[in-house]
Structure formats: structure tokens, C-alpha cells
C-alpha atoms as a PDB file:
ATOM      1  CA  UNK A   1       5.214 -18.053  -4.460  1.00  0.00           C
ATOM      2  CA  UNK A   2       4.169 -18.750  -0.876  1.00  0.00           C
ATOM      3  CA  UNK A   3       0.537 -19.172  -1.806  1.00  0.00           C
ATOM      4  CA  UNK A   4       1.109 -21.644  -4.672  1.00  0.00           C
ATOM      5  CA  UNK A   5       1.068 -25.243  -3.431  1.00  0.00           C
ATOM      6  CA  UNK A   6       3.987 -27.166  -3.846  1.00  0.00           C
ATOM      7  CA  UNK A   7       3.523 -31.209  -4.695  1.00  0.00           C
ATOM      8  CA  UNK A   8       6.486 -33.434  -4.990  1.00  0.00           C
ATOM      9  CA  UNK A   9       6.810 -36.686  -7.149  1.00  0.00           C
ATOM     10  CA  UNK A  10       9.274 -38.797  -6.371  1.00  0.00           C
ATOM     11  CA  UNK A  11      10.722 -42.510  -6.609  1.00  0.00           C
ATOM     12  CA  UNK A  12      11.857 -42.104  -3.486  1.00  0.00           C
ATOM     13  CA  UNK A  13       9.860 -43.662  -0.248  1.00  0.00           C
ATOM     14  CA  UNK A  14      12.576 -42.562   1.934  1.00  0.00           C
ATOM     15  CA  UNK A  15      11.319 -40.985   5.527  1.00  0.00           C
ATOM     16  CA  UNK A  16      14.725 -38.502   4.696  1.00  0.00           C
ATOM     17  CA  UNK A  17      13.736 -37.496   1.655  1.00  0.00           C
ATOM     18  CA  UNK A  18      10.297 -36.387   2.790  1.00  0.00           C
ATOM     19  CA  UNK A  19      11.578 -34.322   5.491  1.00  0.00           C
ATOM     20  CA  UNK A  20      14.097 -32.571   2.999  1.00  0.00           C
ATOM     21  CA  UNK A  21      11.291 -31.620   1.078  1.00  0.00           C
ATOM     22  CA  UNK A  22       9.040 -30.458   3.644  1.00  0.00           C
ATOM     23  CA  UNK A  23      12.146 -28.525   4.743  1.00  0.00           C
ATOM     24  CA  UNK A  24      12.047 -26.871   1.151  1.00  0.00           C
ATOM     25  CA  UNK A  25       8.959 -25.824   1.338  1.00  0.00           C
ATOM     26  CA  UNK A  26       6.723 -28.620  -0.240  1.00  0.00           C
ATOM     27  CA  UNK A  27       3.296 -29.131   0.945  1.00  0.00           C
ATOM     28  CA  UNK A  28       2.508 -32.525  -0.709  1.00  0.00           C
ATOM     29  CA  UNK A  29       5.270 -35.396  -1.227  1.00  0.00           C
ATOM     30  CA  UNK A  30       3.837 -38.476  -3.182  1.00  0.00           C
ATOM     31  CA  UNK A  31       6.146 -41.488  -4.290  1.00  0.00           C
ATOM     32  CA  UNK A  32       6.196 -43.202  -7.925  1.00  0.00           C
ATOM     33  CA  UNK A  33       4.439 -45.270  -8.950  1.00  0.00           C
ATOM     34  CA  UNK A  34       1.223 -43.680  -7.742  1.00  0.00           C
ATOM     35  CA  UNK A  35      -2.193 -45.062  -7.969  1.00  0.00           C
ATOM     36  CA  UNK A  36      -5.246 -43.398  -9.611  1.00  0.00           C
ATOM     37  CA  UNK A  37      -6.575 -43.333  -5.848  1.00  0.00           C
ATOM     38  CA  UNK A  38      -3.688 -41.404  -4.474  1.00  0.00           C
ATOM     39  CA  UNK A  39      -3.797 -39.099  -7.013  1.00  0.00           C
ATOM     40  CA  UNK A  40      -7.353 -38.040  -6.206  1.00  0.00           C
ATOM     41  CA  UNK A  41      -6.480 -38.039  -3.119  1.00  0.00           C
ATOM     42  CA  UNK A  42      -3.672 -35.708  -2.980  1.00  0.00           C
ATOM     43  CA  UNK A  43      -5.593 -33.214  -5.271  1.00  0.00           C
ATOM     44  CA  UNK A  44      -8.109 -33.370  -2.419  1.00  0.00           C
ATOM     45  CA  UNK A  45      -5.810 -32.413   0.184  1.00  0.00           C
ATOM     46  CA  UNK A  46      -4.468 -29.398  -1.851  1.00  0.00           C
ATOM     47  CA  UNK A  47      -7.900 -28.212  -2.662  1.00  0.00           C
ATOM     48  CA  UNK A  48      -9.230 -28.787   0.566  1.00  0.00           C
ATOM     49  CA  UNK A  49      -5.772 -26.310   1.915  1.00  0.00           C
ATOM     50  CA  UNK A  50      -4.900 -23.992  -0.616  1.00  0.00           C
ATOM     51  CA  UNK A  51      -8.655 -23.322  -2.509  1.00  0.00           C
ATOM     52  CA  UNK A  52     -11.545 -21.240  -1.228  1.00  0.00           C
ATOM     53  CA  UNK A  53     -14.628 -22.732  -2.297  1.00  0.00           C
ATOM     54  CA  UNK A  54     -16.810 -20.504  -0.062  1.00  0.00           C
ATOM     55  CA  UNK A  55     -17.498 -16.662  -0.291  1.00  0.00           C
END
């Protein structure tokens, strides 16, 4: 499970909250509601970490 990113969604904008999750093992932390934009660009950041687009 180490290699599978780990994104959390949350209501929560709380600087505590995002260290507890970093703490258990989350790579990604985004808070609700979320715009369109945001989205993209936390699917960029994963990709970008976690997916090999070159041989």
C-alpha cells in the first residue's frame, strides 16, 4: 500500500487536521467544497508524484 497515493477529502480547513493526516500517511489533503480547478489540480500533483510517464 505504500505506492498507492493517498488523497483526503475533508470539510475540515483546519491546519490540525492536515497534519494528522499527513501523519497517517496521506499524500494529498483537499477541503469540501472543492472547485473544478482544484480538482485538476490535485490530480496533477498525484500524477506528476506517483505516475511514470517516461520509459
Amino acid at each position: 500500500l505504500q505506492d498507492i497515493p493517498i488523497a483526503v477529502l475533508t470539510t475540515s480547513r483546519e491546519k490540525d487536521d492536515f497534519i494528522k493526516c499527513r501523519e497517517a500517511g496521506a499524500n494529498s489533503f483537499i477541503s469540501k467544497p472543492a472547485s473544478f480547478s482544484e480538482w485538476i489540480k490535485l490530480m496533477r500533483s498525484l500524477a506528476d508524484t506517483w505516475l511514470v510517464t517516461e520509459y
